[in-house]
N, C-alpha and C. Protein backbone atom coordinates (compact mmCIF):
# COMPACT_ATOMS: atom_id res chain seq x y z
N UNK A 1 0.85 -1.19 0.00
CA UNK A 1 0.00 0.00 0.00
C UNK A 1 0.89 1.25 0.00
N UNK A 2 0.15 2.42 -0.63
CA UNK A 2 1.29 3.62 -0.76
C UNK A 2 0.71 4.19 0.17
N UNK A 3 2.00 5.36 1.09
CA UNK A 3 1.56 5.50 1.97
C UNK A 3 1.06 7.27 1.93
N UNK A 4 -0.06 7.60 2.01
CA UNK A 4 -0.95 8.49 2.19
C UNK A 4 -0.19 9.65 3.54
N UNK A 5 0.97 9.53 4.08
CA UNK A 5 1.38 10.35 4.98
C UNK A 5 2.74 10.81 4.25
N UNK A 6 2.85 10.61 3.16
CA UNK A 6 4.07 11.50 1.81
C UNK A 6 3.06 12.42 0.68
N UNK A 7 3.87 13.74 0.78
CA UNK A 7 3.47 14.26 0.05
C UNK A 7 3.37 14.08 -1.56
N UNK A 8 4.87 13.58 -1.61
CA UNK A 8 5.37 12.98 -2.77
C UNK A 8 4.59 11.86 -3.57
N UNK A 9 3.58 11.12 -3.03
CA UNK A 9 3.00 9.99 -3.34
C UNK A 9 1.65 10.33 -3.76
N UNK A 10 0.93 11.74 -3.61
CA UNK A 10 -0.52 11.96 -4.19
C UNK A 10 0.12 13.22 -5.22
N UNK A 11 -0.71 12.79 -6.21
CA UNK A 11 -1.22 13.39 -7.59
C UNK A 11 -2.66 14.10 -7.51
N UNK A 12 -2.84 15.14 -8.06
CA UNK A 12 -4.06 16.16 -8.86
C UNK A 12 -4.66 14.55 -9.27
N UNK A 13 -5.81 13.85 -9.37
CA UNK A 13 -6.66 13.28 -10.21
C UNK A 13 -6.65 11.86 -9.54
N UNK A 14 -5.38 11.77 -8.82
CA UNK A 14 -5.37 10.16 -7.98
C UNK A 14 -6.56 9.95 -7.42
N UNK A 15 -7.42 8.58 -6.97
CA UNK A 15 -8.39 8.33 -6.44
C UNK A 15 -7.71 7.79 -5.13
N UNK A 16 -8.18 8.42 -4.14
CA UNK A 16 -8.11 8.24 -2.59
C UNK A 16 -9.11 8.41 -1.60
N UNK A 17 -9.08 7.74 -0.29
CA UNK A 17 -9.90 7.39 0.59
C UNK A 17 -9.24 8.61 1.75
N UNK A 18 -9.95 9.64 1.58
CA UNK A 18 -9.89 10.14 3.09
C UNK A 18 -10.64 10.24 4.79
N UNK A 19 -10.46 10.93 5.48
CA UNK A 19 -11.16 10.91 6.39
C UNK A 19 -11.19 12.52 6.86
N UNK A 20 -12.73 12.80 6.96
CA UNK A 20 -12.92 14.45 7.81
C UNK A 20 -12.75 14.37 9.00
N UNK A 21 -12.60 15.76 9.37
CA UNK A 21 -12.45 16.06 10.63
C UNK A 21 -13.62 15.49 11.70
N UNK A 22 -15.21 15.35 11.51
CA UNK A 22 -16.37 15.40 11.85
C UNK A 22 -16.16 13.48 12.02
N UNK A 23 -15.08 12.86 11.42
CA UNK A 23 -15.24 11.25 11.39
C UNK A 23 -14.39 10.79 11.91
N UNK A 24 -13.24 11.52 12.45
CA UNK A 24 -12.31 11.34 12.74
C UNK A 24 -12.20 9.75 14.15
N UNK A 25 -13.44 9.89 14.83
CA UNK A 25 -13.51 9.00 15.76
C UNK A 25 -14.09 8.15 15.53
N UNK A 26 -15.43 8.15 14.39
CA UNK A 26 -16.09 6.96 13.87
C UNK A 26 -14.57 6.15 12.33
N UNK A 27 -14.00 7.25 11.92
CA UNK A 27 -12.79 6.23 11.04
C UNK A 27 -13.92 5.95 9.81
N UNK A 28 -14.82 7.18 9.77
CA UNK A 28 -15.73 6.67 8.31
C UNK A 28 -14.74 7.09 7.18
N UNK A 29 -14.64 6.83 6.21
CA UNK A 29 -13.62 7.30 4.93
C UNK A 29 -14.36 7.65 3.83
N UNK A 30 -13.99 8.33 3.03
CA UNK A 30 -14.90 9.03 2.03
C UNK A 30 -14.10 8.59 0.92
N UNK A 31 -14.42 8.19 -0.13
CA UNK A 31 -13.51 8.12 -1.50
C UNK A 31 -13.97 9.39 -2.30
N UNK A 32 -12.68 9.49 -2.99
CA UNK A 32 -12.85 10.30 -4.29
C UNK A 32 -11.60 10.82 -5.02
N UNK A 33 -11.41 11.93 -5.92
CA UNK A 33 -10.31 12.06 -6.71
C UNK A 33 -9.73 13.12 -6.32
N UNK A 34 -8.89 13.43 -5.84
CA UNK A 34 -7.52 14.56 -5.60
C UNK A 34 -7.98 15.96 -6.29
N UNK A 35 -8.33 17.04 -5.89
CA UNK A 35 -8.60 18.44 -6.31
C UNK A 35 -7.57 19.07 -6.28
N UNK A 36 -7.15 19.31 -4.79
CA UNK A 36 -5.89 20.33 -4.61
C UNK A 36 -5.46 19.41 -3.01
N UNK A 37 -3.85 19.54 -3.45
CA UNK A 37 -3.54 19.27 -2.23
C UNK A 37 -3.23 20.67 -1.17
N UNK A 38 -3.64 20.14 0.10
CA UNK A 38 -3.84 21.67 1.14
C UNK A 38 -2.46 21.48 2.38
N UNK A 39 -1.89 20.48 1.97
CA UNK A 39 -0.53 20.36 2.71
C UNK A 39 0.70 20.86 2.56
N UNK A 40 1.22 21.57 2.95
CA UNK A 40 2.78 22.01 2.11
C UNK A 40 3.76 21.33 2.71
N UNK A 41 4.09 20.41 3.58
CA UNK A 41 4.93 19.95 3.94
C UNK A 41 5.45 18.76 3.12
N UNK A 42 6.23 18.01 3.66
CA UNK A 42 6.70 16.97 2.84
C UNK A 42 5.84 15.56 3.25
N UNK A 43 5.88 15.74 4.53
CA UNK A 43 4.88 14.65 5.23
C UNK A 43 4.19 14.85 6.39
N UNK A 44 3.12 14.37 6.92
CA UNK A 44 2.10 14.93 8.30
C UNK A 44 2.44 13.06 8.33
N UNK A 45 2.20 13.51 9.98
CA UNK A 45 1.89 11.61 10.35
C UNK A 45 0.13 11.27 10.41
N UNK A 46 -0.73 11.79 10.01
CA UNK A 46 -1.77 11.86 10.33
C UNK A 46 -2.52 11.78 8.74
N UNK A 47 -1.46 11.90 7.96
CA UNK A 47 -1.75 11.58 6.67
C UNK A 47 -2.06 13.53 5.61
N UNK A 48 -1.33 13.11 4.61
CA UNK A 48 -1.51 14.90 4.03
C UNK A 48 -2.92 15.11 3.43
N UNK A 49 -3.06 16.76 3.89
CA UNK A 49 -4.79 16.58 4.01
C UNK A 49 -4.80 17.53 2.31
N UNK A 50 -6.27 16.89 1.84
CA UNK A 50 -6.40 17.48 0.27
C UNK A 50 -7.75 17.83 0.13
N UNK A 51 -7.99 18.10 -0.87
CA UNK A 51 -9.39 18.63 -1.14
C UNK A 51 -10.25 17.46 -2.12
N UNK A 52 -11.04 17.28 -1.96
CA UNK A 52 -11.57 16.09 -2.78
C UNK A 52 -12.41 17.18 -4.47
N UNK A 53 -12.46 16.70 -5.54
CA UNK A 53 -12.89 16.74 -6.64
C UNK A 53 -14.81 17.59 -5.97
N UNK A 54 -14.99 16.97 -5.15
CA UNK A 54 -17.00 16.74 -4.57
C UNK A 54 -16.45 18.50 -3.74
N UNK A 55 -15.17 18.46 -3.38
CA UNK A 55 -15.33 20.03 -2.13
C UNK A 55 -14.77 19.26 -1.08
N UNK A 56 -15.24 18.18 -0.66
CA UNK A 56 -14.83 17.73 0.84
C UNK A 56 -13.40 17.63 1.13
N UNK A 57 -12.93 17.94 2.54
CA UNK A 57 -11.49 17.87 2.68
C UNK A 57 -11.20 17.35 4.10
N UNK A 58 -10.00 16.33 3.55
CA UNK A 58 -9.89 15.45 4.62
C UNK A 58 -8.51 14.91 4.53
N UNK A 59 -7.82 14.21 5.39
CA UNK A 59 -6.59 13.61 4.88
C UNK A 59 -6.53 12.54 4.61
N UNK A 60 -5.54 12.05 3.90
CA UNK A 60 -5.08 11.01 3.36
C UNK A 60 -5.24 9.71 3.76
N UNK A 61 -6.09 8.77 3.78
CA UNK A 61 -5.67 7.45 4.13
C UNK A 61 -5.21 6.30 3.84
N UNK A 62 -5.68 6.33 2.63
CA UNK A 62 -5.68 5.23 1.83
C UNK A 62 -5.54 5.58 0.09
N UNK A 63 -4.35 5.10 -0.59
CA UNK A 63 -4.67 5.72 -2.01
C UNK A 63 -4.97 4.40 -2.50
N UNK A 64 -5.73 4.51 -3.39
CA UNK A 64 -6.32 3.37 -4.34
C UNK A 64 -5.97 3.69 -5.72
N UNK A 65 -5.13 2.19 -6.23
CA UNK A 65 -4.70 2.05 -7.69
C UNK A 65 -5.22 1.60 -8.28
């Protein structure tokens, strides 16, 4: 699995599984496609947070190939 806490590893258009702030304790995940990434660092341990294609923004959990 690639790991969703590198910046280096999400793309504009990649399809990924994030999680909002509001789910954070239920661990619900949202899929969808990469809009803008909203992280400037190189890596968060909590996973780098992006904007989904739909508006929603959440970080990184899971990228799907």
């Amino acid at each position: 699995m690639i790991d969703g806490r590198q910046r280096k590893n999400i793309t504009i258009g990649l399809f990924v599984e994030i999680i909002q702030k509001p789910h954070q304790r239920s661990g619900q995940l949202t899929g969808g496609n990469v809009a803008k990434l909203l992280t400037k660092s190189a890596n968060h341990p909590h996973g780098i947070k992006v904007q989904l294609e739909s508006g929603l923004v959440g970080r990184v959990k899971n990228i799907i190939e």
